[in-house]
Protein backbone atom coordinates (compact mmCIF):
# COMPACT_ATOMS: atom_id res chain seq x y z
CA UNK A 1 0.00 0.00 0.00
CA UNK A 2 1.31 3.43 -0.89
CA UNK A 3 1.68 6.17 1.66
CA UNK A 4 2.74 9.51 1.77
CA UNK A 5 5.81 10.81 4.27
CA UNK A 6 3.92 11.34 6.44
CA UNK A 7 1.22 8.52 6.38
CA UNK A 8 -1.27 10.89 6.26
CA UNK A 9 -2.39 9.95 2.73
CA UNK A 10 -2.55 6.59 1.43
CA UNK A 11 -4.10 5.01 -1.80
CA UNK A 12 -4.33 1.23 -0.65
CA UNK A 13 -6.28 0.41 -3.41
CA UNK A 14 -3.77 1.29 -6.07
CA UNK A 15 -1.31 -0.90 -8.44
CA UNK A 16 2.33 0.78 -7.73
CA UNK A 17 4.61 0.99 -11.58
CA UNK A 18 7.99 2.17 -11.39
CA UNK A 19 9.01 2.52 -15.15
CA UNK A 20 12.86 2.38 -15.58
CA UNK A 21 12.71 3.92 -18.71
CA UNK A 22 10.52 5.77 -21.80
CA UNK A 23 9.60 2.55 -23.28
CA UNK A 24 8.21 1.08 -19.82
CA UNK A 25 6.46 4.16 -18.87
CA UNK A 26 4.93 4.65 -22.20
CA UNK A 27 3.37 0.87 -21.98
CA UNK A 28 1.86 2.11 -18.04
CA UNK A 29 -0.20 4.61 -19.44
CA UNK A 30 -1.42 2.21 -22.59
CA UNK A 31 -2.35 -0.49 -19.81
CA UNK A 32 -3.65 2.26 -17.62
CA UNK A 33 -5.56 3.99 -20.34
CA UNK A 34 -6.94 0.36 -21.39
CA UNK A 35 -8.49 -0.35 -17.98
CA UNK A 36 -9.80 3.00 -17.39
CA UNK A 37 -7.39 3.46 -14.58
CA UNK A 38 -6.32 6.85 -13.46
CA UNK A 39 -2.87 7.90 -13.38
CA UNK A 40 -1.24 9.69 -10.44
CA UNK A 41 2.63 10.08 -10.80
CA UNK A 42 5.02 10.31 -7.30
CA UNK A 43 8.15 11.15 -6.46
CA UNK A 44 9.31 10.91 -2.48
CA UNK A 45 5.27 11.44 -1.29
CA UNK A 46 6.30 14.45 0.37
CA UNK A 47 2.77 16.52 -0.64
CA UNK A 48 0.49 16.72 2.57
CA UNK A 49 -2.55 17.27 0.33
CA UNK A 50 -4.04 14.22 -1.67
CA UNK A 51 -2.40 15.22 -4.86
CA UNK A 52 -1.33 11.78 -5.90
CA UNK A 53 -4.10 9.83 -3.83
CA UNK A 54 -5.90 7.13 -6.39
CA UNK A 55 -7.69 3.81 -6.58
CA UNK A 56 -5.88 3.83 -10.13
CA UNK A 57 -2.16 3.35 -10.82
CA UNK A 58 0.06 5.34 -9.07
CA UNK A 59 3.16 5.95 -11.32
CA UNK A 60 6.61 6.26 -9.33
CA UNK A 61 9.83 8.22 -10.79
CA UNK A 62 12.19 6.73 -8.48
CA UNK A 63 13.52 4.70 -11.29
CA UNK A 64 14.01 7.77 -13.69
CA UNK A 65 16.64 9.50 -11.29
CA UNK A 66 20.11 10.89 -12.39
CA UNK A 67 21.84 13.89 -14.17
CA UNK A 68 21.41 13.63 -17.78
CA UNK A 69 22.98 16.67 -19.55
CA UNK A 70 25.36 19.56 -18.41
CA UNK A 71 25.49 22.34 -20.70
CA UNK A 72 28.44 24.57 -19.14
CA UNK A 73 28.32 27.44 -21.78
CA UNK A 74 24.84 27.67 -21.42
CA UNK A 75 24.35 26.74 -17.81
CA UNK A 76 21.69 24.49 -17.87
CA UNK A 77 21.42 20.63 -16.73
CA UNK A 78 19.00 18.79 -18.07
CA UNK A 79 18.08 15.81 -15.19
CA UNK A 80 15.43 12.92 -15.07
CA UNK A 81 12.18 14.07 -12.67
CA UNK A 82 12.45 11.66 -10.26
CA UNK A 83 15.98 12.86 -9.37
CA UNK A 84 15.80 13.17 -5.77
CA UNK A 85 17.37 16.74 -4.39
CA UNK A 86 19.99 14.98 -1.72
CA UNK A 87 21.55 13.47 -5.10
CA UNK A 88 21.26 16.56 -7.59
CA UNK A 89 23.13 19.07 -5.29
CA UNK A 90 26.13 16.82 -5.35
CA UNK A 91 25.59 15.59 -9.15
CA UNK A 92 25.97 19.53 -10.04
CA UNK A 93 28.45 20.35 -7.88
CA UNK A 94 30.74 18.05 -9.85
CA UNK A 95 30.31 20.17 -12.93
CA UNK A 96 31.10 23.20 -11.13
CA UNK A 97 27.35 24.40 -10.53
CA UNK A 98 24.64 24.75 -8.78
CA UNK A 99 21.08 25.46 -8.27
CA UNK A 100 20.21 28.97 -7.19
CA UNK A 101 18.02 28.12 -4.50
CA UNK A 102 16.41 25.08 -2.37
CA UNK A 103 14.27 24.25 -0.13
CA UNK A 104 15.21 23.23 3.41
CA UNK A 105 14.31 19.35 3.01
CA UNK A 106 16.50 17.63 0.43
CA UNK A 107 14.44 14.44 0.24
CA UNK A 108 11.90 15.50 -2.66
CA UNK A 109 12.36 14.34 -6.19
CA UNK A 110 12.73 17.71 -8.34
CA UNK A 111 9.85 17.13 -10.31
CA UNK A 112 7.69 16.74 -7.31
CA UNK A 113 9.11 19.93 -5.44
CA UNK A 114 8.87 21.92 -9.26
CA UNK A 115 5.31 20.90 -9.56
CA UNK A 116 3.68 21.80 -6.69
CA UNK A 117 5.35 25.44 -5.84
CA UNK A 118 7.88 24.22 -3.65
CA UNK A 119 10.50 27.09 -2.21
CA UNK A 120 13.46 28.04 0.19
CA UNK A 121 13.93 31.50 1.15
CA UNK A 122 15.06 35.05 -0.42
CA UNK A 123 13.48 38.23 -1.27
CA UNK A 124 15.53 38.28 -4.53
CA UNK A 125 14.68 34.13 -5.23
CA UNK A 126 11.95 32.55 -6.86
CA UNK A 127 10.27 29.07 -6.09
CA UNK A 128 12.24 26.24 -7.57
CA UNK A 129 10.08 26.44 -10.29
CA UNK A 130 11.37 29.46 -11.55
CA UNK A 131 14.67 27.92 -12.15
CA UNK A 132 13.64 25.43 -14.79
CA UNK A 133 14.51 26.54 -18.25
CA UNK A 134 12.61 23.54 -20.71
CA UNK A 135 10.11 20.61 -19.56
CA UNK A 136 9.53 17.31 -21.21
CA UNK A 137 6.02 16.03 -20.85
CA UNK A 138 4.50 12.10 -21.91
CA UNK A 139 1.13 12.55 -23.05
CA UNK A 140 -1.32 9.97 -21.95
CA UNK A 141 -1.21 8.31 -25.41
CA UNK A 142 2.53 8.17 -25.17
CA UNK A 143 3.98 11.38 -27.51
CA UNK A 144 6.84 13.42 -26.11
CA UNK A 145 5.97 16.99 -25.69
CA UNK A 146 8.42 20.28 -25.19
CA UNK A 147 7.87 23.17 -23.42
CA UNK A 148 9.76 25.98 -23.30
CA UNK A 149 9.67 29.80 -23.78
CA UNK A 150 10.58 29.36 -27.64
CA UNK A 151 8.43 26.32 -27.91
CA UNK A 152 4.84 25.47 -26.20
CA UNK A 153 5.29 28.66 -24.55
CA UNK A 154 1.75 28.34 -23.07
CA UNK A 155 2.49 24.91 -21.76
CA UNK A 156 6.08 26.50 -19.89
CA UNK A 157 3.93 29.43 -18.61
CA UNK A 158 1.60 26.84 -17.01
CA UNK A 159 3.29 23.62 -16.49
CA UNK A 160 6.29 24.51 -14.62
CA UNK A 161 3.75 24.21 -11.45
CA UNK A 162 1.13 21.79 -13.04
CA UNK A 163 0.36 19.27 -10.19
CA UNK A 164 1.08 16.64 -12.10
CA UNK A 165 -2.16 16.63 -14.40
CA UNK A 166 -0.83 17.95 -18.15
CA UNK A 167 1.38 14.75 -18.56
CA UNK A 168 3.79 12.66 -17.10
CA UNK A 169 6.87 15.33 -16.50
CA UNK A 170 9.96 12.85 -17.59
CA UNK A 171 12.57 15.51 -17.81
CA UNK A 172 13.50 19.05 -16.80
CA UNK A 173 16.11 21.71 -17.68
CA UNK A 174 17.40 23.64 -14.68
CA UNK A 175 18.83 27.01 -15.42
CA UNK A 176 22.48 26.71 -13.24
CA UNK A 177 24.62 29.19 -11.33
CA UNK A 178 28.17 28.32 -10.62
CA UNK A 179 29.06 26.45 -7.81
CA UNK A 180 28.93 28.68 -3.64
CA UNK A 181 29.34 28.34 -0.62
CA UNK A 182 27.10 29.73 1.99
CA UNK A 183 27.73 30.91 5.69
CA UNK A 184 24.84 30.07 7.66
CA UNK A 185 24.23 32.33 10.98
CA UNK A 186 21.62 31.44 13.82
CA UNK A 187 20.22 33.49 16.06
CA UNK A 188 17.73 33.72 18.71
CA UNK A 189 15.33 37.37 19.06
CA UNK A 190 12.59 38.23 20.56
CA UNK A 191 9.37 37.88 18.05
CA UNK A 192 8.51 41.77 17.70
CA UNK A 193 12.14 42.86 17.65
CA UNK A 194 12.37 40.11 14.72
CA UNK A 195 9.14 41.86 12.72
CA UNK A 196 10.21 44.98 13.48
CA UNK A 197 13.97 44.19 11.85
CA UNK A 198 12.69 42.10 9.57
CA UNK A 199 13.24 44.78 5.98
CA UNK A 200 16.53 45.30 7.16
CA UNK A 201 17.16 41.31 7.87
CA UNK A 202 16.08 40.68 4.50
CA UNK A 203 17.69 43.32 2.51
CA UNK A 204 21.01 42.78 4.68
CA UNK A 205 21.14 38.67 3.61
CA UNK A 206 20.67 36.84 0.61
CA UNK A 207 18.43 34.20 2.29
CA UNK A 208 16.80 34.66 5.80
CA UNK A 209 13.92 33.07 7.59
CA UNK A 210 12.56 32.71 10.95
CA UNK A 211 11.45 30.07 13.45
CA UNK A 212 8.79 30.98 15.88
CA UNK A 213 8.35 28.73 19.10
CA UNK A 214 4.51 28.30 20.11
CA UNK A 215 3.53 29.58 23.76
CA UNK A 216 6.97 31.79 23.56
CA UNK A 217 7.74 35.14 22.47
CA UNK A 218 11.10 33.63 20.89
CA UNK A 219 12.54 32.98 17.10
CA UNK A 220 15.03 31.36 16.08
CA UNK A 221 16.62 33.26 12.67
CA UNK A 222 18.75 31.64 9.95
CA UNK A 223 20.40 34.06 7.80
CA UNK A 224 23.23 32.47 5.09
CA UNK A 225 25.30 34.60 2.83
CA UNK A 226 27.62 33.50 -0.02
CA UNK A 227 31.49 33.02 1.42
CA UNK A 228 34.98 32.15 0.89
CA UNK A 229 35.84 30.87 4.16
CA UNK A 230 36.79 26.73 4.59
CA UNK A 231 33.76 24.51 4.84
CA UNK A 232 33.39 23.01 8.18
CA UNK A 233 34.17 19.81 9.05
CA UNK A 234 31.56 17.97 10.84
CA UNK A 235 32.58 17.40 14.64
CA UNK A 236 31.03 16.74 17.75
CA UNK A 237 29.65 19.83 18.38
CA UNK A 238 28.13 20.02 14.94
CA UNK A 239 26.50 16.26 15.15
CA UNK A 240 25.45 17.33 18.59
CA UNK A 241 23.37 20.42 16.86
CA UNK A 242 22.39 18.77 13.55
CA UNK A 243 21.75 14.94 15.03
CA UNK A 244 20.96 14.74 18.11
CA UNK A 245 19.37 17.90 19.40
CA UNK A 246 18.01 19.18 15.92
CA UNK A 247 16.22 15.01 15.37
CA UNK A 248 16.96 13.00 17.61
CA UNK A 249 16.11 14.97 21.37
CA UNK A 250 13.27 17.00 19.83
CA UNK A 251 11.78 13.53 18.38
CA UNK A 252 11.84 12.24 21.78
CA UNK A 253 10.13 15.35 23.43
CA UNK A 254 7.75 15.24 20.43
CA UNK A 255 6.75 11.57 21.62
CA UNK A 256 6.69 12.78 24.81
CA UNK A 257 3.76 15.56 24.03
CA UNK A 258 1.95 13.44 22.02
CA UNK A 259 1.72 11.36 25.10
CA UNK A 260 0.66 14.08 27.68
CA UNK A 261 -0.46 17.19 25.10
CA UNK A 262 -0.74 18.97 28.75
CA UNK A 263 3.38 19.23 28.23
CA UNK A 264 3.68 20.39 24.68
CA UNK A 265 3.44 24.39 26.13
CA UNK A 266 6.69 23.48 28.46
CA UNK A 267 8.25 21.74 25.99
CA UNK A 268 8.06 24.59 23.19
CA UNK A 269 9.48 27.08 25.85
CA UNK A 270 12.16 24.95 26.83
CA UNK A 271 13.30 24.61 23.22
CA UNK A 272 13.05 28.17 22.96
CA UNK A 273 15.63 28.37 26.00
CA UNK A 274 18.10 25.88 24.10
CA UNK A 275 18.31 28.05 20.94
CA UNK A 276 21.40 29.08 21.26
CA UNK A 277 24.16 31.69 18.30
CA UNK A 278 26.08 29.86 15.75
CA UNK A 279 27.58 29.25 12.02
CA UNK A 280 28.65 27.15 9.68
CA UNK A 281 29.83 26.34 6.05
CA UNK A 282 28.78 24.11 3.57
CA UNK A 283 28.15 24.16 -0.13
CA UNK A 284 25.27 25.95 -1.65
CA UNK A 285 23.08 22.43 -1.27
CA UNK A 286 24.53 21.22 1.90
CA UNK A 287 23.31 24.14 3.32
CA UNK A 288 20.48 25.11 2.19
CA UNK A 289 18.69 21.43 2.37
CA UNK A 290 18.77 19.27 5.01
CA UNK A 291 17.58 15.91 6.76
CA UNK A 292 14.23 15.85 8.44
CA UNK A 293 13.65 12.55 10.23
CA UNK A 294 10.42 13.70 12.69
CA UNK A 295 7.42 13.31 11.07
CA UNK A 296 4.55 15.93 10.60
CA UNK A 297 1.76 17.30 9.04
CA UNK A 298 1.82 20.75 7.52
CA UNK A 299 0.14 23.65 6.38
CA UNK A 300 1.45 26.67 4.53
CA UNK A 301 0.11 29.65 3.26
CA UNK A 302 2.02 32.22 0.45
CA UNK A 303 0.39 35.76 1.79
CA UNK A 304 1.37 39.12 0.16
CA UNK A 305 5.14 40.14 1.92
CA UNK A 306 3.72 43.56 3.18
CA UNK A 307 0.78 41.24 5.25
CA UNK A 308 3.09 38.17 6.73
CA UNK A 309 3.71 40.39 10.21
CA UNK A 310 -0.06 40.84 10.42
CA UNK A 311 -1.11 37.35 9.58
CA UNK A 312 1.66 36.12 12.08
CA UNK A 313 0.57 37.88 15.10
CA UNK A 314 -2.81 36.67 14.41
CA UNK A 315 -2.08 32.94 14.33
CA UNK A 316 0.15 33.95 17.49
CA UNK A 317 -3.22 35.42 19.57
CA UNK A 318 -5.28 32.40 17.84
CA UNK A 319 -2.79 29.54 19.43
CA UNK A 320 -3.10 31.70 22.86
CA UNK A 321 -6.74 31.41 23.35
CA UNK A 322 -7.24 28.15 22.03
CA UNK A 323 -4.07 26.25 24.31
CA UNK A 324 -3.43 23.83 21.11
CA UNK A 325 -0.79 21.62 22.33
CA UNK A 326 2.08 22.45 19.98
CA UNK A 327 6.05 22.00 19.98
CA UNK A 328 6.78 21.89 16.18
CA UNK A 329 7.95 25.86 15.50
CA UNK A 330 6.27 27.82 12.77
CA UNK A 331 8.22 28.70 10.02
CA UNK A 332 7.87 32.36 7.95
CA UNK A 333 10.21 32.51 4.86
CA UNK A 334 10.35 35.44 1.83
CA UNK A 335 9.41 34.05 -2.28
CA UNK A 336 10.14 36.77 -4.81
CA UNK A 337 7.06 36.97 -7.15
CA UNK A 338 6.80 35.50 -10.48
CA UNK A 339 4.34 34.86 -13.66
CA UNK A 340 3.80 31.10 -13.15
CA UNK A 341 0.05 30.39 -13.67
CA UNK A 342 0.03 28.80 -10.72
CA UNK A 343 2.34 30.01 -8.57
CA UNK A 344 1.05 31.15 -5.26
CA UNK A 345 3.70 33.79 -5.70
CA UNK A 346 2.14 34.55 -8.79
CA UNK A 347 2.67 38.57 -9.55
CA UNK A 348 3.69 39.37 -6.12
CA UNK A 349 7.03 38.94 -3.04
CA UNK A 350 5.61 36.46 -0.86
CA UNK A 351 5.89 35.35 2.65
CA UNK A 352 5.12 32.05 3.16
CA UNK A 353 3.88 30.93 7.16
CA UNK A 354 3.83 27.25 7.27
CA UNK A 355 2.75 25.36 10.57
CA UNK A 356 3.14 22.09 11.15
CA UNK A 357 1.51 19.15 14.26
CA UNK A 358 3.46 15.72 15.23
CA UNK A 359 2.30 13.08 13.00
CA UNK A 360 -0.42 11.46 15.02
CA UNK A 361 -1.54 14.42 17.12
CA UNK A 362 -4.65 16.42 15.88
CA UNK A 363 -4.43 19.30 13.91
CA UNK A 364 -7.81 19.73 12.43
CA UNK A 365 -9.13 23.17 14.07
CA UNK A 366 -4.86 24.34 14.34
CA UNK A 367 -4.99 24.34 10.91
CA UNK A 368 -8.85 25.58 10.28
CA UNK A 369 -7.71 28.67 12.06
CA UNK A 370 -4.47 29.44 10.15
CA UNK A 371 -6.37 28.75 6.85
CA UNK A 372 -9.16 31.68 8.15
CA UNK A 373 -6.59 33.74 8.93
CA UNK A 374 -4.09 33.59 6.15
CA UNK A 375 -7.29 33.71 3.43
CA UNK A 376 -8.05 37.52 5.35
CA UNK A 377 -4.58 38.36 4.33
CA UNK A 378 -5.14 37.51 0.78
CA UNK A 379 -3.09 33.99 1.06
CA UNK A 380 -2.45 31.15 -1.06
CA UNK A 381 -2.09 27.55 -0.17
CA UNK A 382 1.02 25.46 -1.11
CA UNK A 383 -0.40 23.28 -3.34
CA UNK A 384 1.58 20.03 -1.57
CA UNK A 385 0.30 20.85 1.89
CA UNK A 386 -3.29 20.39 3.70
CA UNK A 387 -5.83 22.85 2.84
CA UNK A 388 -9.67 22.82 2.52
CA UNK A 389 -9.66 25.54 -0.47
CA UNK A 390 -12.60 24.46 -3.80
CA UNK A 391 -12.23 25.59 -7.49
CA UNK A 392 -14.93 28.83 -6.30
CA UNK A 393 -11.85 29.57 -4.04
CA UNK A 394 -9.00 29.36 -6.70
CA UNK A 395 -10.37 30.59 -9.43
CA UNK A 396 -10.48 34.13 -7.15
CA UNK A 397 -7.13 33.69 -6.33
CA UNK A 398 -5.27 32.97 -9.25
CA UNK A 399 -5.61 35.51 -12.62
CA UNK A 400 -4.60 32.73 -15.13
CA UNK A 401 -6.91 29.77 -13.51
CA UNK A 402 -8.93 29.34 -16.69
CA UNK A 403 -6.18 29.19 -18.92
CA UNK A 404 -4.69 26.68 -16.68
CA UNK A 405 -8.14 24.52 -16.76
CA UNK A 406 -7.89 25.16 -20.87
CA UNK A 407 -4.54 24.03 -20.49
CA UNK A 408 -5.28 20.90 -18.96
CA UNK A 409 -8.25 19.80 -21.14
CA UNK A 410 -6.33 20.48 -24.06
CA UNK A 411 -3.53 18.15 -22.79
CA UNK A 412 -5.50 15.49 -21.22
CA UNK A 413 -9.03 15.37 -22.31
CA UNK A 414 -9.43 12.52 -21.59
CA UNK A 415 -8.78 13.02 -17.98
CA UNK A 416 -6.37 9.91 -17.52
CA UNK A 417 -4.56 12.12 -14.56
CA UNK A 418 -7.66 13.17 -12.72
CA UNK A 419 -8.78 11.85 -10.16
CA UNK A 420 -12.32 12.45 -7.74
CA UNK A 421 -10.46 14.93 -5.46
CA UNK A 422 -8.31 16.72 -8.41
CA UNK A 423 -11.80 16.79 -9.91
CA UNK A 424 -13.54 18.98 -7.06
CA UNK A 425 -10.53 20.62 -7.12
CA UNK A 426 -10.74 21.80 -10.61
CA UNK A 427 -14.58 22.25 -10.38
CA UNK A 428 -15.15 19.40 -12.42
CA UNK A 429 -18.00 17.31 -13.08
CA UNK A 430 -17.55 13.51 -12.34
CA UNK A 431 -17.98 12.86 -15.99
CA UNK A 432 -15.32 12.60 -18.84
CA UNK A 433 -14.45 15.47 -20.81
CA UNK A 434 -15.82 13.46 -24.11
CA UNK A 435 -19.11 13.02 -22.32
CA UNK A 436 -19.23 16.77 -21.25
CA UNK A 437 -18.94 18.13 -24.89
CA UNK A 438 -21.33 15.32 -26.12
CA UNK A 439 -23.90 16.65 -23.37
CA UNK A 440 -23.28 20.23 -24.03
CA UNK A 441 -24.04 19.64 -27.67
CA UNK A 442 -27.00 17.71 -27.21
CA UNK A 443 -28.52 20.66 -24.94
């Protein structure tokens, strides 16, 4: 049975194909498309929402990994989607390059993290998304389709975050920077002296973000700048930080709330009192990405960068009077804006707040509240994480959301990579797409 990360979504009904090749994953989609069995393609699982949940076939890209093609002159490396990110950052690094930005957990395959919006921090950085420079796309009858801003422009526009529904995404081609190194400096600050330092913070270090501990008034901050210094060795102090404190200790204390939720206040505030100053560095992806072995749920919401103190402060009252029994901190990181159909950075600087419960603890009303108070502030879910938002909702929030829906007829109308929930999602009916036209001409 397949499960998300998390083991919050699972599809136990489904038939599991891991293609190793073009040839294999063309003749999954024939036998899918001969049984009338949706198609729902994963990478690591890592979405939150039921993006890849079926009854059908679930298609897995963890046999199309690896670096295909480095272009130096050009700067761009075209890789197979399933290539996981702990892999690529080292793959590229060999060539002398890098990706401009990641997110901080390195076990997502790039096609999975490209597709549904996913992001690290940086006022001047886009989503990952807005790295790639071509996509290659498997149609459900098994033709080979290019998108890029000379060719299929509409399909690049759209598809670079397309959830997985215009095809199967087989390759993509990564615009490159050369290879850096990055000096990353914690902190810990009070939460109103963070807000209140927070344009200077941003406009002071090429990627910042901060941590804010539940039933505390404290953050921890992670600023990282490029540098020439040594990278640091890892010794005892650093495992101590990074292994054991960092994973191991806080998934103990995490256990330990989820066993008496009466303790989860105390043990936020004495994490808060651990944080303590320090730096290290690593290469660009070393850095940036890291291991996450605690399990969770999450939330996150991309809200217009002049609204994320506002919208902050809010879910900071609304944990106060309702005494949820949290430990994991909340997150708030900076997306520049782009023109990615849908992008939930789409023509504006983002901050995204993303809150997360201890797999197996409730979360329901937690999250209920955030999503109420991040939809005031003119927010935008992550497509990958749990929300409750219809196609009434989106189509408000996103300019282009008909084009997309155009989009994705015009490349699947057939609807082989639909499923019931993408279905509500998209505000279709339960009917095929040959059936709707048939109807529509018939009335």
């Amino acid at each position: 049975m397949w499960r998300n990360w998390s083991g919050y979504v699972s599809s136990p009904k489904a038939t599991v194909k891991t293609p190793g090749s073009r040839d294999e994953l063309v003749d999954v989609l024939r036998g899918a498309a001969g049984s009338q069995a949706p198609v729902r393609v994963v990478g690591a699982g890592h979405s939150f929402s039921p993006l890849a949940q079926t009854d059908g076939v679930i298609l897995s890209l963890d046999n199309l990994q690896g670096l295909i093609h480095v272009d130096a002159t050009r700067r761009v490396a075209r890789v197979h989607a399933g290539t996981r990110l702990y892999t690529l950052g080292a793959a590229l690094a060999e060539h002398g390059f890098a990706m401009e930005n990641l997110g901080d957990i390195n076990v997502q395959s790039i096609a999975g993290a490209t597709s549904t919006g996913t992001h690290g921090t940086g006022i001047t950085l886009g989503n990952l998304s807005t790295q790639i420079a071509a996509l290659r796309f498997t149609t459900p009858d098994g033709n080979e389709v290019v998108a890029s801003p000379e060719e299929n422009a509409d399909l690049f526009e759209g598809g670079r975050i397309g959830l997985g529904v215009l095809g199967v995404l087989t390759e993509i081609d990564l615009n490159l920077v050369p290879s850096f190194k990055l000096k990353l400096q914690r902190a810990k600050m009070d939460l109103e002296e963070c807000l209140a330092q927070t344009d200077s913070l941003i406009a002071n270090n090429r990627s910042f973000e901060l941590y804010w501990l539940p039933h505390t008034d404290t953050v921890m901050t992670k600023a990282w700048n490029v540098t020439d210094e040594p990278v640091d060795q890892m010794h005892w102090k650093r495992y101590i930080n990074e292994e054991l404190l960092e994973n191991t200790a806080f998934g103990l204390l995490c256990g330990l709330g989820k066993t008496m939720p009466s303790l989860c206040p105390s043990i936020s505030r004495l994490c808060a009192s651990l944080i303590s100053p320090g730096q290290q560095v690593d290469p660009s992806h070393s850095s940036l990405s890291t291991v996450r072995r605690i399990r969770f749920n999450e939330m996150e919401w991309s809200v217009p960068a002049h609204r994320g103190a506002d919208a902050l402060r809010e879910i900071q009252a609304f944990i106060a009077r309702k005494s949820f029994p949290l430990m994991f901190p909340l997150e708030y990181r900076w997306v520049r804006g782009d023109d990615i159909w849908l992008s939930p950075d789409y023509g504006r600087d983002s901050v995204r707040i993303s809150v997360h419960q201890y797999v197996g603890m409730p979360y329901e009303a937690y999250f209920a509240g955030v999503q109420a108070i991040c939809m005031n502030h003119g927010g935008r879910p992550h497509w990958g994480k749990v929300h409750a938002l219809t196609a009434q909702d989106f189509s408000k929030l996103y300019p282009r959301w008909d084009d997309f829906l155009a989009l994705r007829e015009r490349m699947d109308p057939q609807g082989r990579f639909l499923t019931p929930y993408l279905r509500d999602l998209f505000g279709l009916s339960r009917v095929s797409a040959p059936q709707q036209l048939a109807e529509s001409y018939r009335n």
